[in-house]
Protein backbone atom coordinates (compact mmCIF):
# COMPACT_ATOMS: atom_id res chain seq x y z
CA UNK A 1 -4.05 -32.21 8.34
CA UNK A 2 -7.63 -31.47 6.69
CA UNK A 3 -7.55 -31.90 3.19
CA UNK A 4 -9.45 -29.57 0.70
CA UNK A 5 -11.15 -31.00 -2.05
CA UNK A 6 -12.11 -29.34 -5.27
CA UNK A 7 -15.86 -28.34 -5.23
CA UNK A 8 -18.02 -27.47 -8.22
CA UNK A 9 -19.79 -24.30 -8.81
CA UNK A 10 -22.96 -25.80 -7.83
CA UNK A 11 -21.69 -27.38 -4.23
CA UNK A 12 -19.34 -23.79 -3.70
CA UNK A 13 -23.28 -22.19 -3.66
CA UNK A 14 -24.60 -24.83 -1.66
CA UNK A 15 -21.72 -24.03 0.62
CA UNK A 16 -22.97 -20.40 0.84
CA UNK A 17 -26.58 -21.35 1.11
CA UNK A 18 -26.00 -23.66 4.13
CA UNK A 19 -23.92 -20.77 5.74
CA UNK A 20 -27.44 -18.68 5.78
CA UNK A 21 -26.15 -16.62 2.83
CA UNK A 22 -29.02 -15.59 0.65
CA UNK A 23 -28.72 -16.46 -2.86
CA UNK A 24 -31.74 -15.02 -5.46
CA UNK A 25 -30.17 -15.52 -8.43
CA UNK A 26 -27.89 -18.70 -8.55
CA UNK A 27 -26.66 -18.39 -12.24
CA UNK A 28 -25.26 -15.18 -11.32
CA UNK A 29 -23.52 -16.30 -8.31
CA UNK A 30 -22.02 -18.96 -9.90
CA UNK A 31 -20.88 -16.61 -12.81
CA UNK A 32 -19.44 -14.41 -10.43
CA UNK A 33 -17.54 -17.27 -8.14
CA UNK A 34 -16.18 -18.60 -11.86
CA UNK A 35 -14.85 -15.30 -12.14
CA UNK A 36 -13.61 -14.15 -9.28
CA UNK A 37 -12.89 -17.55 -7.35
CA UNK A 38 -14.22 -18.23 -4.06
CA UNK A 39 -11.72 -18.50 -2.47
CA UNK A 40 -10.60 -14.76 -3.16
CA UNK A 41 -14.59 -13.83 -2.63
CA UNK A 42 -14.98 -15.50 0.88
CA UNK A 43 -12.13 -13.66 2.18
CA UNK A 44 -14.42 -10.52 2.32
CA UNK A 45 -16.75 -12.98 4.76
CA UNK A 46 -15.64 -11.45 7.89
CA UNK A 47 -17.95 -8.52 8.81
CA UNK A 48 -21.03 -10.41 7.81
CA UNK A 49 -20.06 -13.31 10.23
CA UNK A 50 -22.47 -13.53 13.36
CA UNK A 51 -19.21 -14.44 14.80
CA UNK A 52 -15.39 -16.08 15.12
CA UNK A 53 -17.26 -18.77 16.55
CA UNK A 54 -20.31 -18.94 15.18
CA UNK A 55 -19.81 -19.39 10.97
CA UNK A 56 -22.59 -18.14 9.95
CA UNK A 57 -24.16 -15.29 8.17
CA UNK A 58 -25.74 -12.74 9.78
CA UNK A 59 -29.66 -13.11 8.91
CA UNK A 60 -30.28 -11.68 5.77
CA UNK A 61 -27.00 -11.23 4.04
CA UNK A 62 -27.03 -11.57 0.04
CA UNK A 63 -24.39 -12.46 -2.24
CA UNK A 64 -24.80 -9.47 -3.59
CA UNK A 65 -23.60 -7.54 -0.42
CA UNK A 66 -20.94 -9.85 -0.45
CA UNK A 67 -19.79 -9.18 -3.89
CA UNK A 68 -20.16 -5.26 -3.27
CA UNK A 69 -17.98 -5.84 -0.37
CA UNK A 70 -15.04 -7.12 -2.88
CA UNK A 71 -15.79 -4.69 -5.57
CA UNK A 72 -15.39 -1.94 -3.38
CA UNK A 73 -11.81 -2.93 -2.02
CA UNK A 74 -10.38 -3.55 -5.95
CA UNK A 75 -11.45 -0.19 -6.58
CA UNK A 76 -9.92 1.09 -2.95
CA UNK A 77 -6.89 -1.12 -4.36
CA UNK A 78 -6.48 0.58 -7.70
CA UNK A 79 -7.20 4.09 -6.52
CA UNK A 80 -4.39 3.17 -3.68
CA UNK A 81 -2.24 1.55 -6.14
CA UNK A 82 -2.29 4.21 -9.29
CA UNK A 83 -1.16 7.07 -6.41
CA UNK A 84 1.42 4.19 -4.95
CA UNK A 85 2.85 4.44 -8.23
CA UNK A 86 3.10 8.02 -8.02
CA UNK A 87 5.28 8.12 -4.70
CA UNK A 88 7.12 5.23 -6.38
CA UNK A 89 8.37 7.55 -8.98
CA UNK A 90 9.06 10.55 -7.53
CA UNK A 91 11.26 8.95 -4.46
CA UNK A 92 13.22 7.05 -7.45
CA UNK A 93 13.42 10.27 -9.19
CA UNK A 94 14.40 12.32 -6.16
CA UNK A 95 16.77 9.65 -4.71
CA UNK A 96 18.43 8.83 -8.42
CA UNK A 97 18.87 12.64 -8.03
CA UNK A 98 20.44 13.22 -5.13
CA UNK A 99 22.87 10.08 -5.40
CA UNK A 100 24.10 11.64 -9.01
CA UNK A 101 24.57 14.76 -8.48
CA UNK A 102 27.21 13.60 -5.54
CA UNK A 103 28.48 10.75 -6.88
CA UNK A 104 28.16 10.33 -10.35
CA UNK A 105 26.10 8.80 -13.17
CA UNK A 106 28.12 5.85 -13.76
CA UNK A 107 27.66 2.61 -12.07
CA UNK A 108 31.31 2.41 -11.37
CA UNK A 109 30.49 6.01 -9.60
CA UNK A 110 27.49 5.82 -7.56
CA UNK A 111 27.59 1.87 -6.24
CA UNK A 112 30.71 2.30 -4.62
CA UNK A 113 29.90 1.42 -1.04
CA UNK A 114 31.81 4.14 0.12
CA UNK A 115 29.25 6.12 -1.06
CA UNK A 116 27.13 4.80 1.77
CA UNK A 117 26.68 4.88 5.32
CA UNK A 118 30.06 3.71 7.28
CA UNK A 119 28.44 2.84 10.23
CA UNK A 120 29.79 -1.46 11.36
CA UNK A 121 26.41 -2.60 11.94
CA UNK A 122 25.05 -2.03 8.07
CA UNK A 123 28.35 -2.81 6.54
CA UNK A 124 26.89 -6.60 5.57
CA UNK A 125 23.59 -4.69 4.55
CA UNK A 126 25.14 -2.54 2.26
CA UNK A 127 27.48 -5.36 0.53
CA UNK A 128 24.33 -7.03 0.54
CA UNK A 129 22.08 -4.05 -1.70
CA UNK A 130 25.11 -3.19 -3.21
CA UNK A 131 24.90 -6.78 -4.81
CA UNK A 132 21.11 -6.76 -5.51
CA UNK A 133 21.55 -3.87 -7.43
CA UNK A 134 24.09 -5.39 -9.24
CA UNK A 135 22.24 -8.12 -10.01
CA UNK A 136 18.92 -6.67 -11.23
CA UNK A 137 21.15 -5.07 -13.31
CA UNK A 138 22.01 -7.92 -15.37
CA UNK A 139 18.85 -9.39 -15.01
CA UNK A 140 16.74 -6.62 -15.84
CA UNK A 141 18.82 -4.47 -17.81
CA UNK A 142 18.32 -5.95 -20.96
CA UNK A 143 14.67 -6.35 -20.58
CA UNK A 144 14.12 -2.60 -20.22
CA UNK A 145 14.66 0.02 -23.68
CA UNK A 146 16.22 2.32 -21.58
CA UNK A 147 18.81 0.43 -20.29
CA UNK A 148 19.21 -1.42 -23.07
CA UNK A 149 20.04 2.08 -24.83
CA UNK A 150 22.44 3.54 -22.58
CA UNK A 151 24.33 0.66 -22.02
CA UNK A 152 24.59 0.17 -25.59
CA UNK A 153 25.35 3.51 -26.73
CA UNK A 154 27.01 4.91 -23.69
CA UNK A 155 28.71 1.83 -22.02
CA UNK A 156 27.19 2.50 -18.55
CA UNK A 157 23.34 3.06 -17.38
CA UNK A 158 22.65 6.25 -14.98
CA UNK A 159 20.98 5.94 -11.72
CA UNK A 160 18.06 7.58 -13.04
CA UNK A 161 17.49 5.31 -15.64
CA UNK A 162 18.66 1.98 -13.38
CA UNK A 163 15.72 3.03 -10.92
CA UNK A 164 13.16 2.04 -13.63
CA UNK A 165 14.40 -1.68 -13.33
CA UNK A 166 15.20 -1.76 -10.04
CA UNK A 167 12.12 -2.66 -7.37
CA UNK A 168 10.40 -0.16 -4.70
CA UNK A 169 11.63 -2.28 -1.83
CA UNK A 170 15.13 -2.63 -3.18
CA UNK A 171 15.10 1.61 -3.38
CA UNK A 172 13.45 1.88 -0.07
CA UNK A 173 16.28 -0.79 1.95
CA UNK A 174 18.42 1.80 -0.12
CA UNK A 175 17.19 4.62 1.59
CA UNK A 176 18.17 3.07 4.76
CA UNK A 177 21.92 2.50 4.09
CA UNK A 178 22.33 5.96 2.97
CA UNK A 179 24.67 8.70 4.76
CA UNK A 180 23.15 11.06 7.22
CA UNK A 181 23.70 14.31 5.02
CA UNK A 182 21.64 12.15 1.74
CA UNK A 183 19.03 10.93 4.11
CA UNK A 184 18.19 14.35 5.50
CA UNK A 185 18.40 16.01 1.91
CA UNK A 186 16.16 13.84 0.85
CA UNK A 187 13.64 13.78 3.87
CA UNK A 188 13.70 17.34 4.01
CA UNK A 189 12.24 17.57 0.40
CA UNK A 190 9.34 15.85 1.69
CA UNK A 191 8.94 17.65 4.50
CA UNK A 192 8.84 14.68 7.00
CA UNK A 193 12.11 13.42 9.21
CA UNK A 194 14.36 11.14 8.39
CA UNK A 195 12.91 8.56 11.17
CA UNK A 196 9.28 9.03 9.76
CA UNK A 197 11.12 8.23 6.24
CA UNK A 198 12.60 4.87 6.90
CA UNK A 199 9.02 4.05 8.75
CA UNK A 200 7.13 5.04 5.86
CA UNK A 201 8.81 3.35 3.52
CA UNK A 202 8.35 -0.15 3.54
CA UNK A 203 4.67 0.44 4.41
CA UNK A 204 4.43 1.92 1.25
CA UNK A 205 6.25 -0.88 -0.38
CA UNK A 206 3.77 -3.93 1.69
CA UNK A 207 1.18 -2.03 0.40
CA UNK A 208 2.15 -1.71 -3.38
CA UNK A 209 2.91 -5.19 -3.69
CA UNK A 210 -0.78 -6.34 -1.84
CA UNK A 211 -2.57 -3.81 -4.96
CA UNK A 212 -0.16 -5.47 -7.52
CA UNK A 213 -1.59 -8.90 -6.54
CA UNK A 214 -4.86 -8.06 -6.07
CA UNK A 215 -4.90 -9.06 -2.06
CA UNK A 216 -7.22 -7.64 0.34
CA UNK A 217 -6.29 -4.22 1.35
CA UNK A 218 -8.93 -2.15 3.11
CA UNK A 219 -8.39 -3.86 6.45
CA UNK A 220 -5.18 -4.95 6.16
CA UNK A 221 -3.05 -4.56 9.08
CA UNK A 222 0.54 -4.08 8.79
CA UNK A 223 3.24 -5.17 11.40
CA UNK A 224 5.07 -1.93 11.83
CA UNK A 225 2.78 1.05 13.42
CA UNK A 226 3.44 4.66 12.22
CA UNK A 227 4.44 7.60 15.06
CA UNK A 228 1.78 9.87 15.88
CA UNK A 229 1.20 12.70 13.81
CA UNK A 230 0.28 16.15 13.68
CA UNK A 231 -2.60 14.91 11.45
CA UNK A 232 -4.11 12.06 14.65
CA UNK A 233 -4.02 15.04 17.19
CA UNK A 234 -5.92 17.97 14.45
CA UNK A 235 -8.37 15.01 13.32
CA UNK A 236 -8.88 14.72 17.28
CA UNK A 237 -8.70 10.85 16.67
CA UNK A 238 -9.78 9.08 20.07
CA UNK A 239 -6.97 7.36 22.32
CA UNK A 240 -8.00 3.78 24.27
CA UNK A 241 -4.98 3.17 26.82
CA UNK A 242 -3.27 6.58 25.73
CA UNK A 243 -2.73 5.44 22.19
CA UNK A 244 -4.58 6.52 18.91
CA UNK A 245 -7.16 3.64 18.14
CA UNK A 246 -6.87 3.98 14.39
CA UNK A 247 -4.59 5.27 11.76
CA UNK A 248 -1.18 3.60 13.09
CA UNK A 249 -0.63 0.28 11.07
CA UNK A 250 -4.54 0.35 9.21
CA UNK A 251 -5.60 1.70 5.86
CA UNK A 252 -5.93 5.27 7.49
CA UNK A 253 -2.17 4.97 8.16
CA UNK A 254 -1.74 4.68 4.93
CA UNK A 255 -4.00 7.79 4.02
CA UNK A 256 -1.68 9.89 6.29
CA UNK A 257 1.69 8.54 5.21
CA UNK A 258 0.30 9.37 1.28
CA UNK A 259 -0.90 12.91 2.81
CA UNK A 260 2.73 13.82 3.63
CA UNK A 261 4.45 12.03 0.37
CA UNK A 262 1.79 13.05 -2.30
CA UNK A 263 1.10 16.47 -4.02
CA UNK A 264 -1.86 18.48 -2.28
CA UNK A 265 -3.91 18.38 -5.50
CA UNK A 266 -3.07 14.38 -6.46
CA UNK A 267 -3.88 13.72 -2.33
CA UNK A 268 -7.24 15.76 -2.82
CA UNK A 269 -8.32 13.70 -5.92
CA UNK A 270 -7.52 10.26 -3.87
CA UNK A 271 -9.78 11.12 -1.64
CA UNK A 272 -12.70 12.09 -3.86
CA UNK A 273 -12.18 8.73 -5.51
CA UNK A 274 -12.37 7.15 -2.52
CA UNK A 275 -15.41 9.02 -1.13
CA UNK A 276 -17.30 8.09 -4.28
CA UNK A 277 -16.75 4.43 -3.64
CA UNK A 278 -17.63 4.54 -0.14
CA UNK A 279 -21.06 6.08 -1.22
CA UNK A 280 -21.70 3.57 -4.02
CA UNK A 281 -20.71 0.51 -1.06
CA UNK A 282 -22.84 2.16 1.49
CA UNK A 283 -25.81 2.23 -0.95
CA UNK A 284 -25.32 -2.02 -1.75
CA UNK A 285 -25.07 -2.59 2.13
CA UNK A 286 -28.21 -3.88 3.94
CA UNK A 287 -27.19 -6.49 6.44
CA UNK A 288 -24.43 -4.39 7.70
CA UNK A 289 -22.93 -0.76 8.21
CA UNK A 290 -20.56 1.54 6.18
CA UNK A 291 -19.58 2.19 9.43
CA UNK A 292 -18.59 -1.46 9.99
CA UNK A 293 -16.32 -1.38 7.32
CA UNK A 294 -14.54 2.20 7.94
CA UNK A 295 -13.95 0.99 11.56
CA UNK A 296 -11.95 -1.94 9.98
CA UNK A 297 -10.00 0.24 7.60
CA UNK A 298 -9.30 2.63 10.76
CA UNK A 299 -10.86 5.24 9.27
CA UNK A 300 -12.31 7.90 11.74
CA UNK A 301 -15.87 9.82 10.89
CA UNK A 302 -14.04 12.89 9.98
CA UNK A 303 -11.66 11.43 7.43
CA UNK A 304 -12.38 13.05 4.72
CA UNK A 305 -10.71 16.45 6.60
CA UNK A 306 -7.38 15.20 6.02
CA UNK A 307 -7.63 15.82 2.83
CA UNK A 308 -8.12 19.53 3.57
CA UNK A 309 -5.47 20.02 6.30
CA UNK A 310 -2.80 22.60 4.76
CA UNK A 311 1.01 22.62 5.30
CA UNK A 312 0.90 25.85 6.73
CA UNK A 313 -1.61 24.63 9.53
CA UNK A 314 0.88 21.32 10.03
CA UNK A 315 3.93 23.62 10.17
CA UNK A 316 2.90 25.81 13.07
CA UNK A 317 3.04 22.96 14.96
């Protein structure tokens, strides 16, 4: 096994400077690596590789292009992440909802596992959640003012209120375990079926916990693809072997899952925000394309249109 040793400031730009990266102002590189950490930085190395096999900059790539590279995805992170949040809420809200209004607002009420899906196969599933929830509740209950209050004043904390402490992925494998007649109440709120749902989901969740900890997310890839949507065939998004080439399990997946979950207006100021940071990347890239990085997001030439497709248009369909 190859060990890694610590390097200094000064040998982590003489690392850069013997890959061919050009380096004007060394003081503010080394600022910048201090900062950010190199590490973190040369993950963002890819697209200005000659090649997998060749290590090497392409001729004429600054740190600077670098750096815009990384800039770029924390603010395609934060935009992603603040609207993440968004979805987070309102499927707590809508699920805490749903689960209340038919079972109760007691804990002794609504995590009763008869409450959820009979079928043999998720039986050991839905012990399983049943006991998470349990446990976040005694773990995070009495971290939260909420909780603290109800189960103070009240004796018992309300779904609605246990959703704050409990996690997105925890609420989404919820989802899951649900009966038929919850999941389809739910789904149909959204406008999207039940199968899309459970999909969607833990995409959503992958991709909330990359933005919380700051991981690379514009070309992430994620292991589950999406189905093909109304949205792939009205974009007219190309197909290579009869299947979509981008906006499956890319960043443009993620655009049209957030299209579907999001309200029209919050969807149409995403994608401003994102437009505006494409722009200000496209005008610090010299060595390479904008077009090299939308092709690894998976985003097509004519994304910005999603943005503009209405539900009436999807609908007749």
């Amino acid at each position: 096994m190859i060990e890694k040793h610590f390097r200094t400031l000064d040998e982590q730009v003489e690392i850069l400077k013997s890959k061919n990266m050009v380096i004007a102002n060394e003081d503010y590189a080394k600022s910048v690596l201090l900062r950010e950490n190199y590490f973190f930085l040369n993950g963002y190395r890819h697209l200005f590789m000659v090649s997998n096999e060749e290590r090497f900059y392409k001729k004429g790539t600054t740190f600077e292009e670098l750096y815009s590279l990384f800039l770029f995805d924390r603010t395609f992170r934060t935009i992603c992440f603040k609207n993440l949040l968004i979805i987070e809420n309102n499927f707590k809200s809508i699920i805490s909802y749903q689960l209340s209004k038919k079972y109760g607002y007691k804990e002794k009420d609504y995590l009763k596992a008869k409450n959820f899906t009979r079928r043999p196969d998720k039986q050991r599933q839905v012990n399983d959640l049943l006991k998470k929830m349990k446990r976040q509740i005694r773990v995070n209950g009495g971290q939260h003012a909420a909780t603290q209050h109800y189960a103070y004043h009240y004796g018992y904390i309300p779904l609605w209120i246990l959703v704050k402490v409990l996690s997105f992925g925890i609420v989404c494998e919820m989802f899951t375990i649900l009966k038929e007649d919850d999941q389809n109440a739910i789904s149909q709120i959204y406008g999207v079926e039940v199968e899309e749902l459970i999909i969607y989901l833990p995409i959503l969740a992958n991709y909330r916990n990359l933005c919380a900890h700051e991981d690379i997310v514009y070309e992430n890839k994620t292991q589950k693809e999406i189905e093909d949507t109304i949205f792939h065939r009205l974009l007219q998004i190309p197909k290579e072997d009869g299947e979509f080439i981008c906006g499956k399990n890319d960043a443009f997946a993620l655009m049209i899952i957030m299209k579907q979950l999001l309200d029209k207006e919050k969807f149409k100021s995403m994608s401003i925000e994102i437009e505006n940071a494409i722009r200000t990347l496209d005008y610090n890239l010299k060595t390479i394309s904008i077009k090299d990085v939308l092709k690894r997001m998976g985003f097509p030439k004519n994304w910005k249109e999603l943005a503009n497709i209405e539900r009436s248009v999807v609908n007749e369909f």
